[in-house]
PDB file of N, CA and C in Angstrom:
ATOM      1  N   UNK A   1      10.657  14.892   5.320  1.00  0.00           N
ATOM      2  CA  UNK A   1      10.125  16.079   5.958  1.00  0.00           C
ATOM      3  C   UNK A   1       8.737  15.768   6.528  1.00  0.00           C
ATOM      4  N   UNK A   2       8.268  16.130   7.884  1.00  0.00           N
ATOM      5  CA  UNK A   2       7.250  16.268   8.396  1.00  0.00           C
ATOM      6  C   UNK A   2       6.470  17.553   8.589  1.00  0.00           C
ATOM      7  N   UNK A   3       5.155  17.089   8.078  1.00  0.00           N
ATOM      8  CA  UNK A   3       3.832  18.224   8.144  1.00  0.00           C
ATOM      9  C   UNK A   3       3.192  18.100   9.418  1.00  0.00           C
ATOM     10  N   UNK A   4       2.427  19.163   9.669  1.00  0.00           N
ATOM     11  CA  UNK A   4       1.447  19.175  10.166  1.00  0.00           C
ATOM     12  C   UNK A   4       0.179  18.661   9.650  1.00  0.00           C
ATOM     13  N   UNK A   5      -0.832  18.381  10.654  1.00  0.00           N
ATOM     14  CA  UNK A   5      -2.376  17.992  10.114  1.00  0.00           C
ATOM     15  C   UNK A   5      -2.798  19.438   9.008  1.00  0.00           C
ATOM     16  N   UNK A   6      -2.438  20.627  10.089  1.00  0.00           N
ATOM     17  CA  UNK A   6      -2.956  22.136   9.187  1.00  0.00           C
ATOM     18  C   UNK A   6      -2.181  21.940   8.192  1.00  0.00           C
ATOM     19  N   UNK A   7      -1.063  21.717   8.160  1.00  0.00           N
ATOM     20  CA  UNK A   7      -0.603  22.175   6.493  1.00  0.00           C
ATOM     21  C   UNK A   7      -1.133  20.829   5.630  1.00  0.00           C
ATOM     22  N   UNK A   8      -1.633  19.743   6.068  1.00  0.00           N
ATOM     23  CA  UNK A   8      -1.870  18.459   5.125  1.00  0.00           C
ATOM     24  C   UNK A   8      -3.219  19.009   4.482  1.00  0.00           C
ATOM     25  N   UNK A   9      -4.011  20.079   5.405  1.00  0.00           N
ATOM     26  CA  UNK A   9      -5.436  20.328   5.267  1.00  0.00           C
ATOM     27  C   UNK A   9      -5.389  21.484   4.300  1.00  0.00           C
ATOM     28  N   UNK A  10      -3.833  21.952   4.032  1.00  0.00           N
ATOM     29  CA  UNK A  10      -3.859  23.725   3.489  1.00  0.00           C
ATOM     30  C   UNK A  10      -3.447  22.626   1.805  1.00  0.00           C
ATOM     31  N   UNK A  11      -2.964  21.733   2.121  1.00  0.00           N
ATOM     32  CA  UNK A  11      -2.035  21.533   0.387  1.00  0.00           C
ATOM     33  C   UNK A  11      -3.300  20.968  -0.038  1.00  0.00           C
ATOM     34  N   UNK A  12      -4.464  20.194   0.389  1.00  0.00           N
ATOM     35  CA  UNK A  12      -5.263  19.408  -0.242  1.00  0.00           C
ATOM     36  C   UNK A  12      -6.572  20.575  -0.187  1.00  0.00           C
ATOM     37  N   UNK A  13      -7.507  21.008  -1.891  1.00  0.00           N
ATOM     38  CA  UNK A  13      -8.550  21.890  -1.425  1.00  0.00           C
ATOM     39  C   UNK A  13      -9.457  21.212  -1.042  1.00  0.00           C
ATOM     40  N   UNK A  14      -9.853  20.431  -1.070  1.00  0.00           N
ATOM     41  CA  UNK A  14     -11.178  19.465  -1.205  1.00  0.00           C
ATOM     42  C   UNK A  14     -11.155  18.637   0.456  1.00  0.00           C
ATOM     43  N   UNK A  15     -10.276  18.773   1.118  1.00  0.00           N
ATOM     44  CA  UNK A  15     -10.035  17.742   2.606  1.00  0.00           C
ATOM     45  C   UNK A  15     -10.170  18.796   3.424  1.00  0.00           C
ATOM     46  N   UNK A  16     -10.669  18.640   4.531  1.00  0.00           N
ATOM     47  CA  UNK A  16     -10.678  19.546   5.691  1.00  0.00           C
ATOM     48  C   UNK A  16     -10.677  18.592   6.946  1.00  0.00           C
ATOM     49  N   UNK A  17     -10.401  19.371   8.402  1.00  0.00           N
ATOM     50  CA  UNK A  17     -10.334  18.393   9.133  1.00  0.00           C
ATOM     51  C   UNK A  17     -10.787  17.363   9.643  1.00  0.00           C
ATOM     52  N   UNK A  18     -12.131  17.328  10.008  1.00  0.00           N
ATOM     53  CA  UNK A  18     -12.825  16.276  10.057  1.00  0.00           C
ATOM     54  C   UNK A  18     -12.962  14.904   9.330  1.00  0.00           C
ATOM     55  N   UNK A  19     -12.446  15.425   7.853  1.00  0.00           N
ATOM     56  CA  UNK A  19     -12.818  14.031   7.068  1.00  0.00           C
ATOM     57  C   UNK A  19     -11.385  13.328   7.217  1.00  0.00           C
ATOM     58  N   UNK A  20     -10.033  14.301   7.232  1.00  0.00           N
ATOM     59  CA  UNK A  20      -9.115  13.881   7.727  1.00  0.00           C
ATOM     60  C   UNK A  20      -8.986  12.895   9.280  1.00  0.00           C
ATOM     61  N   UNK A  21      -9.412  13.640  10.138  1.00  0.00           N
ATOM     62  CA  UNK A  21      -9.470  12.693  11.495  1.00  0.00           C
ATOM     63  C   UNK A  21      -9.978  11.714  11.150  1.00  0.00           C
ATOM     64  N   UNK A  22     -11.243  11.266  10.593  1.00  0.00           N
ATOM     65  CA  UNK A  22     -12.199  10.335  10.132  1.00  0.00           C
ATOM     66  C   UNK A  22     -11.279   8.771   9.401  1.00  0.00           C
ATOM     67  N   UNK A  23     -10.381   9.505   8.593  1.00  0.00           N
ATOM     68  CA  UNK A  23      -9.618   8.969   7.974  1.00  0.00           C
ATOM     69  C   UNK A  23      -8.439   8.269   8.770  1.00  0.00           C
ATOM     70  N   UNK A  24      -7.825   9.283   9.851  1.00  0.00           N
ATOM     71  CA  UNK A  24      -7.286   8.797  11.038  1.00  0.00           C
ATOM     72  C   UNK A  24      -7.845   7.697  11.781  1.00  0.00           C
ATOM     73  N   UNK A  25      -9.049   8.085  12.432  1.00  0.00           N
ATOM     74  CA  UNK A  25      -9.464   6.936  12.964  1.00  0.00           C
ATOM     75  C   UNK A  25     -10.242   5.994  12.472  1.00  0.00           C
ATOM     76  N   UNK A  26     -10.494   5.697  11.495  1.00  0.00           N
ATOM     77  CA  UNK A  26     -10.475   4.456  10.323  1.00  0.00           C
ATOM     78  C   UNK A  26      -9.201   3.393  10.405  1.00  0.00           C
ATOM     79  N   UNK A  27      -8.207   4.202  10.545  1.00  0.00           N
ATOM     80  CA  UNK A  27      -6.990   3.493  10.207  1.00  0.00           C
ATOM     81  C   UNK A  27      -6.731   3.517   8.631  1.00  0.00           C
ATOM     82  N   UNK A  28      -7.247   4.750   7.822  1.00  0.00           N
ATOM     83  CA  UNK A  28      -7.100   4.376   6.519  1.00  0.00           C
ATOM     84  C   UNK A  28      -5.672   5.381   6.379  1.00  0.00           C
ATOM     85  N   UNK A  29      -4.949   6.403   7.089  1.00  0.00           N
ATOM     86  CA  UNK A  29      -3.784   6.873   7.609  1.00  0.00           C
ATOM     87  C   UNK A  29      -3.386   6.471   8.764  1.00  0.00           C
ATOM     88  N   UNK A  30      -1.819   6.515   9.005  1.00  0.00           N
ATOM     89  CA  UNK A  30      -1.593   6.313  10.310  1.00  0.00           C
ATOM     90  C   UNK A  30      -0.036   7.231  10.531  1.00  0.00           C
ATOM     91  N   UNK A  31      -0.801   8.455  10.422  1.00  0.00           N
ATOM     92  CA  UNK A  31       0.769   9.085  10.766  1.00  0.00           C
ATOM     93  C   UNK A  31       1.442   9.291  11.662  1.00  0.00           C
ATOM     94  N   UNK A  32       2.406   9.996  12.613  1.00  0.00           N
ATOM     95  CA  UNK A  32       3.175   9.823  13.666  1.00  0.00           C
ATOM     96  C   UNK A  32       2.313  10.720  14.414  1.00  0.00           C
ATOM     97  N   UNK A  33       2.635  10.558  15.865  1.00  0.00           N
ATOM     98  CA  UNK A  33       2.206  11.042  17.050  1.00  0.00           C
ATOM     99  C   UNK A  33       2.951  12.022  17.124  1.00  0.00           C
ATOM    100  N   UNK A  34       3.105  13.682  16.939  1.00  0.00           N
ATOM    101  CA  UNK A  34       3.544  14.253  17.756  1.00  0.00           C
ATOM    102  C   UNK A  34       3.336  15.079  19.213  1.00  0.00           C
ATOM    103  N   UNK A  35       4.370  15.905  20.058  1.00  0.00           N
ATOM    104  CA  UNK A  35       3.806  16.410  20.848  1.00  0.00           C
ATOM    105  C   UNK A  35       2.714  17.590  20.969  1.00  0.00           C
ATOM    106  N   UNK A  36       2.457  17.916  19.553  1.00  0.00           N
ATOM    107  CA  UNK A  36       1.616  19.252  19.009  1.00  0.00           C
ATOM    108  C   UNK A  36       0.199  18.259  18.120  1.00  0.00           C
ATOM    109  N   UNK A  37       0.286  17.502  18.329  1.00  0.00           N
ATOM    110  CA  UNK A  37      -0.564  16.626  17.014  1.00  0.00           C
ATOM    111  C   UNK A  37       0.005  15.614  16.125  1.00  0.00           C
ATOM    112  N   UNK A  38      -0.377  15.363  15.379  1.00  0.00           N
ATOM    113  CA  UNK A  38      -0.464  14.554  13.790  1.00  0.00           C
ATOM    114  C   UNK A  38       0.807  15.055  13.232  1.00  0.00           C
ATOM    115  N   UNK A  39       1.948  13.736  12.985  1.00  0.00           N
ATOM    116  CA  UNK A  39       3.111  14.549  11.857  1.00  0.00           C
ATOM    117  C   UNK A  39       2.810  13.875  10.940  1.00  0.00           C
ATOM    118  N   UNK A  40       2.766  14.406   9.894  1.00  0.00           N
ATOM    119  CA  UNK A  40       2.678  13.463   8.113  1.00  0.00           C
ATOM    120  C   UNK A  40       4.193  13.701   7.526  1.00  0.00           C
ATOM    121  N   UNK A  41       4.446  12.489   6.985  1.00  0.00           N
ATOM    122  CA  UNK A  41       5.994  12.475   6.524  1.00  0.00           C
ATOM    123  C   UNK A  41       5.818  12.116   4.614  1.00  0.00           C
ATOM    124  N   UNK A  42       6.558  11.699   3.936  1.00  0.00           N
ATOM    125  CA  UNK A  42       5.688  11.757   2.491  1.00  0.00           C
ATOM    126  C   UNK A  42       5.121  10.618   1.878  1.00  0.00           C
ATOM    127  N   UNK A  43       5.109   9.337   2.944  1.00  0.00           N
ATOM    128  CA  UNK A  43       4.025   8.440   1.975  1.00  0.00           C
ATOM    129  C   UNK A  43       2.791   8.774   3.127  1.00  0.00           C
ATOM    130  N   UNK A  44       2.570   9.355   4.353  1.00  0.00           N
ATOM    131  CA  UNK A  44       1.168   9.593   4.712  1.00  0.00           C
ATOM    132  C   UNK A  44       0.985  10.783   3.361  1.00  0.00           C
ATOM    133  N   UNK A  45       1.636  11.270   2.773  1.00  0.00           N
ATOM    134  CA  UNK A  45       0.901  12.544   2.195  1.00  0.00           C
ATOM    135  C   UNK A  45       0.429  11.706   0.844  1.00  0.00           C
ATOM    136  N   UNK A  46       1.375  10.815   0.609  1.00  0.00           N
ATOM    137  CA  UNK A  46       0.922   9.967  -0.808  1.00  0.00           C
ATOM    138  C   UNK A  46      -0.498   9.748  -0.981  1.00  0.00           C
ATOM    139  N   UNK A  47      -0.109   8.975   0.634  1.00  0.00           N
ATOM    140  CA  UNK A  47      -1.475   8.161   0.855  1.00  0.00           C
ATOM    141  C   UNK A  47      -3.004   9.269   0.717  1.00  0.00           C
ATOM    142  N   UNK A  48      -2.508  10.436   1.737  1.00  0.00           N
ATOM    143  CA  UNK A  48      -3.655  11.530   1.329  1.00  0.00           C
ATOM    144  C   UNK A  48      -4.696  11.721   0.620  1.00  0.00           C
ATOM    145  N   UNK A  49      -3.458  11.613  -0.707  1.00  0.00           N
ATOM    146  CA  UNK A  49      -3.508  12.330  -2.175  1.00  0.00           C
ATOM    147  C   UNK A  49      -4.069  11.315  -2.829  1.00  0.00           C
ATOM    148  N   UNK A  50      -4.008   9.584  -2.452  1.00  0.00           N
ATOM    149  CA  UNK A  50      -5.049   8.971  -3.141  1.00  0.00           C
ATOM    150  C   UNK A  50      -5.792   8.900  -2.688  1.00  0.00           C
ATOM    151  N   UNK A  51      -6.173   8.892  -1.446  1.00  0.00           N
ATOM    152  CA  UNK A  51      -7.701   8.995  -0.618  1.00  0.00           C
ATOM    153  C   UNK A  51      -8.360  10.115  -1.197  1.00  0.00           C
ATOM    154  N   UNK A  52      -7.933  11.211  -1.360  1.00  0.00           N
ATOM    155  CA  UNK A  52      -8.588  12.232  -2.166  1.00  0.00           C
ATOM    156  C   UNK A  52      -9.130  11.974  -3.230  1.00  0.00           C
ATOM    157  N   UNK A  53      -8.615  11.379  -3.615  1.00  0.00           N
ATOM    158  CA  UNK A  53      -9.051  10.853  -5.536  1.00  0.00           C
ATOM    159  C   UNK A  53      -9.724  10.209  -4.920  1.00  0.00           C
ATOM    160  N   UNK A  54      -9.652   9.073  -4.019  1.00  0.00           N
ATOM    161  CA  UNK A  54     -10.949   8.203  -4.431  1.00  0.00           C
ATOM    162  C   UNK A  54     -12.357   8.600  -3.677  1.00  0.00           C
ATOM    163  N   UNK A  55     -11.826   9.379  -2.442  1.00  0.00           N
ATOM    164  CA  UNK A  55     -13.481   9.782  -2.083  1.00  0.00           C
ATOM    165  C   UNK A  55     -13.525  11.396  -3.298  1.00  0.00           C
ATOM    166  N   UNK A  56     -13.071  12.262  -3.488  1.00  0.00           N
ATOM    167  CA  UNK A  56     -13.195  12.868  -3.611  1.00  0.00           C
ATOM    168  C   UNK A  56     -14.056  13.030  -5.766  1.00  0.00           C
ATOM    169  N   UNK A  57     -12.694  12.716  -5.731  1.00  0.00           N
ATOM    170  CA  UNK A  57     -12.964  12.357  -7.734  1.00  0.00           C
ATOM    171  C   UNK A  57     -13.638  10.865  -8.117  1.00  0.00           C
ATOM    172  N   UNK A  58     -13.354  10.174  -7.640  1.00  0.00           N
ATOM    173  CA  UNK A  58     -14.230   8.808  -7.938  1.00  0.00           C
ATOM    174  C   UNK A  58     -15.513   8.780  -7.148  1.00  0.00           C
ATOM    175  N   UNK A  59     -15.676   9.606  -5.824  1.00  0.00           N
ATOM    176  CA  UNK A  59     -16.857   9.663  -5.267  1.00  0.00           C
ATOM    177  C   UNK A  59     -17.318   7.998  -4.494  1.00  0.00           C
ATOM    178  N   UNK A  60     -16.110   7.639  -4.119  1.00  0.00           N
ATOM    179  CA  UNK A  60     -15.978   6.337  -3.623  1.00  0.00           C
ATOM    180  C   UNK A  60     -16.926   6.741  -1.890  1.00  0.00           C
ATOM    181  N   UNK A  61     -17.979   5.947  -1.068  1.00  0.00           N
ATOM    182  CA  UNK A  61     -18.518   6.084   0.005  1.00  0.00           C
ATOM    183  C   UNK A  61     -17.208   5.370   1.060  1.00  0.00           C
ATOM    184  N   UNK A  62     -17.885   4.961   2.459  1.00  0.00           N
ATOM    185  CA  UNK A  62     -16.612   4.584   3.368  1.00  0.00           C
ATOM    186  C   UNK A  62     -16.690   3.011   2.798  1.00  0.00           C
ATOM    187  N   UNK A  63     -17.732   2.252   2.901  1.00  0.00           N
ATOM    188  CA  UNK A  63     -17.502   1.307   3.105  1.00  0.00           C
ATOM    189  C   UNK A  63     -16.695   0.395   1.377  1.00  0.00           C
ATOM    190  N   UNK A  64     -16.524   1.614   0.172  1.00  0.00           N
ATOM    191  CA  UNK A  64     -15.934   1.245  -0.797  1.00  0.00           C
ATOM    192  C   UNK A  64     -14.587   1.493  -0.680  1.00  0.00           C
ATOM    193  N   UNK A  65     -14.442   2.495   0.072  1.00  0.00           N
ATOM    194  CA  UNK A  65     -12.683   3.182   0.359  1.00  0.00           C
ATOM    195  C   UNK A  65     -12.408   1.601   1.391  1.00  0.00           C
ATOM    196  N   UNK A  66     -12.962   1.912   2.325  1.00  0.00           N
ATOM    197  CA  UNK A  66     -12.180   0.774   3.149  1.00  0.00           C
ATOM    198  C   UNK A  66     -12.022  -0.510   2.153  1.00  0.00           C
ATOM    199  N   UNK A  67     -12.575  -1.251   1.444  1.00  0.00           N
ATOM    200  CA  UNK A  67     -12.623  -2.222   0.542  1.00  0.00           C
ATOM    201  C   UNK A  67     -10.706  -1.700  -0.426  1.00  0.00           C
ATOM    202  N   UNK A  68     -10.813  -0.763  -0.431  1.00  0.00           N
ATOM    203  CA  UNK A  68      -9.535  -0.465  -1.775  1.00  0.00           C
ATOM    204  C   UNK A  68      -8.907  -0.490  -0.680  1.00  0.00           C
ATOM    205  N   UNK A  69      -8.635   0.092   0.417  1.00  0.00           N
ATOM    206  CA  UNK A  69      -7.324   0.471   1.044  1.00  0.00           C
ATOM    207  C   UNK A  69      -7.076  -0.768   1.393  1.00  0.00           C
ATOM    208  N   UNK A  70      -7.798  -1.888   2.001  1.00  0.00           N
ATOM    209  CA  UNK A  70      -7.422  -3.010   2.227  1.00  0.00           C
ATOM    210  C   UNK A  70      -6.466  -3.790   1.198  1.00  0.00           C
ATOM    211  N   UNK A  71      -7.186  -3.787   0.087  1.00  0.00           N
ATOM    212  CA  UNK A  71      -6.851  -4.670  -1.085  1.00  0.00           C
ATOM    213  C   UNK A  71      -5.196  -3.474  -1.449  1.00  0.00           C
ATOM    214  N   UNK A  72      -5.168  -2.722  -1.450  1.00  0.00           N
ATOM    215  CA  UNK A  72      -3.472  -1.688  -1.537  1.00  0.00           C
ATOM    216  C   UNK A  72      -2.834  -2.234  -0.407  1.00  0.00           C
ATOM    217  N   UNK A  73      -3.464  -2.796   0.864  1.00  0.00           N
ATOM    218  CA  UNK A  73      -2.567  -2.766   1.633  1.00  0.00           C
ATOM    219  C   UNK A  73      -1.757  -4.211   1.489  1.00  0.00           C
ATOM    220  N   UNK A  74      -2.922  -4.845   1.659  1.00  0.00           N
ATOM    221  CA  UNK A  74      -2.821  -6.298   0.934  1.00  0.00           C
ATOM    222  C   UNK A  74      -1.489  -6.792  -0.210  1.00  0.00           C
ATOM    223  N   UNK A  75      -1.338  -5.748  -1.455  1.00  0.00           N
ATOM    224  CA  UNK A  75      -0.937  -5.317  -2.557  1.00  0.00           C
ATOM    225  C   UNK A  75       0.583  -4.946  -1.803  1.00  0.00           C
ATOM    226  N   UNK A  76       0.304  -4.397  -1.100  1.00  0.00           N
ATOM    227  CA  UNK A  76       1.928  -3.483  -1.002  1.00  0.00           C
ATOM    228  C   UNK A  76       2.357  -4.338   0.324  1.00  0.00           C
ATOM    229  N   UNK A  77       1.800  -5.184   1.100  1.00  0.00           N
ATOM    230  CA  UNK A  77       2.393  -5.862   2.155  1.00  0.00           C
ATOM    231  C   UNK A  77       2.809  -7.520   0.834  1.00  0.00           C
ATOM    232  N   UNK A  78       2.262  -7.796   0.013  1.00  0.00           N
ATOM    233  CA  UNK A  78       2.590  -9.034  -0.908  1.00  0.00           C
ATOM    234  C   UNK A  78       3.551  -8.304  -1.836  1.00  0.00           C
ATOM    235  N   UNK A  79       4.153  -7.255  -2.143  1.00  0.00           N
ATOM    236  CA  UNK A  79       5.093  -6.686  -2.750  1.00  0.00           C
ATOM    237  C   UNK A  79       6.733  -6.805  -1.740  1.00  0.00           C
ATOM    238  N   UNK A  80       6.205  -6.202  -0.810  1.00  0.00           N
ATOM    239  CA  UNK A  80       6.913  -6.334   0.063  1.00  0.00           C
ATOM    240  C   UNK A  80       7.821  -7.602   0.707  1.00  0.00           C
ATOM    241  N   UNK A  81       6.526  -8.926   0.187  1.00  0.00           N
ATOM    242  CA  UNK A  81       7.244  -9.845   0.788  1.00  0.00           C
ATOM    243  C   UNK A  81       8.365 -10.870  -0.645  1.00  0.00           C
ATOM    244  N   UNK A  82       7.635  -9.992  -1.616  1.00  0.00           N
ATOM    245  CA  UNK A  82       8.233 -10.844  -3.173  1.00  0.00           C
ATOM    246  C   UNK A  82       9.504 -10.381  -3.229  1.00  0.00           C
ATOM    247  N   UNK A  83       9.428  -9.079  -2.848  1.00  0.00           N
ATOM    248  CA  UNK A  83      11.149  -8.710  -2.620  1.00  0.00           C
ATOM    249  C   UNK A  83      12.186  -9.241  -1.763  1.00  0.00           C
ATOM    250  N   UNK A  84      11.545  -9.778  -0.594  1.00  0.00           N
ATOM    251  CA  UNK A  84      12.131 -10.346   0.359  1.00  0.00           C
ATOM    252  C   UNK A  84      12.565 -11.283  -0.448  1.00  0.00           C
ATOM    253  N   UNK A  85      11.575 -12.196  -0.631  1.00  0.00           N
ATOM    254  CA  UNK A  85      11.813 -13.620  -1.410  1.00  0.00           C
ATOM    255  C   UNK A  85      13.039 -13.556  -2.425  1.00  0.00           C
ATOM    256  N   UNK A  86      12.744 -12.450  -2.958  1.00  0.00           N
ATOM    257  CA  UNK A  86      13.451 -12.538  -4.510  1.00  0.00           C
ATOM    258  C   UNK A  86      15.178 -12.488  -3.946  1.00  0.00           C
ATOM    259  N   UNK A  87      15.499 -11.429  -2.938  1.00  0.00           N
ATOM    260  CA  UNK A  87      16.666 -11.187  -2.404  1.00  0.00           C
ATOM    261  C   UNK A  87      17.069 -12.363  -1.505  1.00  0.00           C
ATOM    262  N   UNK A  88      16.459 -13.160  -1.325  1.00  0.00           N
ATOM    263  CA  UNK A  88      16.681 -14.242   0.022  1.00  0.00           C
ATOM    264  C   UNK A  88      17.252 -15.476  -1.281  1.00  0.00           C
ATOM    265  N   UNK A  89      16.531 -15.444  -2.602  1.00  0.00           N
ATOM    266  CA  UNK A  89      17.111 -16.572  -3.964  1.00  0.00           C
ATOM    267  C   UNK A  89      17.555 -16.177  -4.469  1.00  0.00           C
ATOM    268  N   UNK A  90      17.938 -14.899  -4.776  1.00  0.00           N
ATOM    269  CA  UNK A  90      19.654 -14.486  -5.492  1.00  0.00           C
ATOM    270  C   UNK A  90      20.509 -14.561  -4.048  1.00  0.00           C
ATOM    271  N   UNK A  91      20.911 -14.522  -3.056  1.00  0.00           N
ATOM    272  CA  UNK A  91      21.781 -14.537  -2.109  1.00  0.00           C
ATOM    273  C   UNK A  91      21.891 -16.282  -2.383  1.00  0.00           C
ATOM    274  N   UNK A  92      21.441 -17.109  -2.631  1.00  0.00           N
ATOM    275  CA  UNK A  92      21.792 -19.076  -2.968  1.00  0.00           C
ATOM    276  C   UNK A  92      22.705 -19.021  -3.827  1.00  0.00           C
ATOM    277  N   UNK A  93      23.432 -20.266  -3.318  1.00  0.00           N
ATOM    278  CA  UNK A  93      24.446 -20.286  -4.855  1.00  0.00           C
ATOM    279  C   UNK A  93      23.307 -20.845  -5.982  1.00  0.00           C
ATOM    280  N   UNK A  94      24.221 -21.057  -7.180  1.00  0.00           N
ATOM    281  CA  UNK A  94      23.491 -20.601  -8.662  1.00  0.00           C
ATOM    282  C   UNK A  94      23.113 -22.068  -8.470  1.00  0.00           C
ATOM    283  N   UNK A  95      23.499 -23.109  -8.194  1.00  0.00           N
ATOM    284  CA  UNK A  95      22.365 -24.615  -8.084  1.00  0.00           C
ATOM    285  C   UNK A  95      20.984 -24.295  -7.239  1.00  0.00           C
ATOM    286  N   UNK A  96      21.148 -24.277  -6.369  1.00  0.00           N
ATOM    287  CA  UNK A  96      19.836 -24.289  -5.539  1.00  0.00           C
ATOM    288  C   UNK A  96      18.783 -22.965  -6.103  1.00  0.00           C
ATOM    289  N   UNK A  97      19.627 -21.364  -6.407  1.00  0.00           N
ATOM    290  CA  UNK A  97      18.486 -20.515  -7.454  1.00  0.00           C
ATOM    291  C   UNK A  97      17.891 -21.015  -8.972  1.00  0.00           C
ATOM    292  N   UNK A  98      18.809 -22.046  -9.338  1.00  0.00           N
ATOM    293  CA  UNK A  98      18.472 -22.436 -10.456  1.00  0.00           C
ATOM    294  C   UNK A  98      17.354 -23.810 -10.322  1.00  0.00           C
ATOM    295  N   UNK A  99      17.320 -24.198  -8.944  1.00  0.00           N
ATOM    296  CA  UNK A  99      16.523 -25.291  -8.805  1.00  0.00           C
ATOM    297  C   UNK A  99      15.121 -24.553  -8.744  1.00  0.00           C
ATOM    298  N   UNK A 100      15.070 -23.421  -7.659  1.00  0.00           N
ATOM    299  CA  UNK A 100      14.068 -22.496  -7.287  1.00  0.00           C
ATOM    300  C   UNK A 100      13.210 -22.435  -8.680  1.00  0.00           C
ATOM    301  N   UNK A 101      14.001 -21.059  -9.532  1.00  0.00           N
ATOM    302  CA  UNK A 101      13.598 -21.125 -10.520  1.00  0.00           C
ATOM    303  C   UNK A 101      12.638 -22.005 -11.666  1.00  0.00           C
ATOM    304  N   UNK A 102      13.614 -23.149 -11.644  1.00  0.00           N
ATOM    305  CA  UNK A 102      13.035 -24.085 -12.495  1.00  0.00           C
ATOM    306  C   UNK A 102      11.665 -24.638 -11.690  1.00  0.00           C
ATOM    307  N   UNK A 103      11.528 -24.450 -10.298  1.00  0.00           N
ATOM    308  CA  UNK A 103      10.157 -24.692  -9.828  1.00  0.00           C
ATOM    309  C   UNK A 103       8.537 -23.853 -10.123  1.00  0.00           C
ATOM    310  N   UNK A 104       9.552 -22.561  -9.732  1.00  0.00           N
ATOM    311  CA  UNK A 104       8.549 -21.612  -9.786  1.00  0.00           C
ATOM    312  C   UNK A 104       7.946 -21.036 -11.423  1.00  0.00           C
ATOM    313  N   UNK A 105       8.597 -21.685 -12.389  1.00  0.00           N
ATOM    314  CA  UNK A 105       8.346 -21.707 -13.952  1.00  0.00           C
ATOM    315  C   UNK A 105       7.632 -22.696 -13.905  1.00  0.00           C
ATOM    316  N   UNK A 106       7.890 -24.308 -13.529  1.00  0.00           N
ATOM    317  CA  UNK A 106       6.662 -25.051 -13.709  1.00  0.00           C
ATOM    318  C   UNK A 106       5.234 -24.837 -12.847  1.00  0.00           C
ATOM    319  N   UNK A 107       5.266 -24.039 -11.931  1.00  0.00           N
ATOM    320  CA  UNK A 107       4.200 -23.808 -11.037  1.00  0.00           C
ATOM    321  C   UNK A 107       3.431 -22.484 -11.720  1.00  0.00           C
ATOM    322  N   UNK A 108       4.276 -22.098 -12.547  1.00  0.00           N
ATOM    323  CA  UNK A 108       3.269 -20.752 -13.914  1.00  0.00           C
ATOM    324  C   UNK A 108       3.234 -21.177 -14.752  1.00  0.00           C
ATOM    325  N   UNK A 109       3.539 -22.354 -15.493  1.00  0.00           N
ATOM    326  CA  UNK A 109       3.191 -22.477 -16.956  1.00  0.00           C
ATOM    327  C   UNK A 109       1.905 -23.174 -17.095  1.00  0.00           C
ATOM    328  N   UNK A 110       1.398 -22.671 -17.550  1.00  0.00           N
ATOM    329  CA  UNK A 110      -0.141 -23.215 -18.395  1.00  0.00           C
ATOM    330  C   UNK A 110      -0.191 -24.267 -17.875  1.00  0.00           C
ATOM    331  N   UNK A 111      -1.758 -25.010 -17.578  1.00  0.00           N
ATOM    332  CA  UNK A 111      -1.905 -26.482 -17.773  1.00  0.00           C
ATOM    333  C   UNK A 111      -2.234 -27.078 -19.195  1.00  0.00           C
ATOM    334  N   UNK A 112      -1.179 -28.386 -18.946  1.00  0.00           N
ATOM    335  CA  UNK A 112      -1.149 -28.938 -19.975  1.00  0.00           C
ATOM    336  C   UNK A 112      -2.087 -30.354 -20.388  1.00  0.00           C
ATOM    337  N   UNK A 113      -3.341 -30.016 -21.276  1.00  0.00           N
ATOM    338  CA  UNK A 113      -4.495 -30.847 -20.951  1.00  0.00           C
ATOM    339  C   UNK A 113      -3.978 -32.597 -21.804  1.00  0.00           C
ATOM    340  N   UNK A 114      -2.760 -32.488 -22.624  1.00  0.00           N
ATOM    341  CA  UNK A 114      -2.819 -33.923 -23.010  1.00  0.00           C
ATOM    342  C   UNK A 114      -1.819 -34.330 -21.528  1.00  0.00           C
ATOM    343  N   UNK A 115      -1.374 -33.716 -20.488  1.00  0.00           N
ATOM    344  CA  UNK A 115      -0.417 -34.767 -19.561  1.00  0.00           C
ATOM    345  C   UNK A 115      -1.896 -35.366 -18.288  1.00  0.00           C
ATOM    346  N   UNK A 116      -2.988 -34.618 -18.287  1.00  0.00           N
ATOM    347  CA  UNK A 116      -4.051 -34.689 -17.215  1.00  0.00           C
ATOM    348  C   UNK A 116      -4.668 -35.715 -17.701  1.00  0.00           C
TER     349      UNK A 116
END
């Protein structure tokens, strides 16, 4: 379902428009273009709802928000790609996932200071 900017501004008490646009043109939202304005669909509203918390309840300034949203975006674009990965080595037959595997276990296990 898609909102409006007014109703994104009516569900949140603490946001009003300006800090919203602000937020728009930051790039710290990026919701759809409509022919009336701004549509928000429900991860722009997610997104909202933690921008709220963090300027709002954590009292985070711009140049600390921009610092988090990066590092989330960062976060959820490297999530994004582990899934890929993960679905691209279960689709191998069971030799070559089992080779994978056995790589990516020695590339996490501890270093071992009597082999150095």
């Amino acid at each position: 379902m898609m909102i409006t900017e007014t109703e994104v501004v009516a569900r949140f008490s603490q946001l009003n428009t300006l800090v919203l646009e602000h937020w728009i043109a930051v790039g710290w939202l990026k919701p759809h273009r409509g022919g009336e304005g701004f549509l928000f669909d429900d991860a722009d509203i997610a997104r909202t709802q933690l921008l709220c918390d963090l300027s709002y309840d954590m009292d985070l300034r711009d140049e600390e928000m921009a610092m988090v949203v990066s590092l989330m975006d960062q976060l959820h674009s490297t999530r994004s790609l582990l899934r890929a990965m993960t679905a691209a080595v279960h689709s191998q037959p069971n030799e070559i996932r089992e080779a994978i595997l056995t790589r990516v276990r020695l590339h996490l296990a501890p270093p071992n200071p009597d082999r150095d």
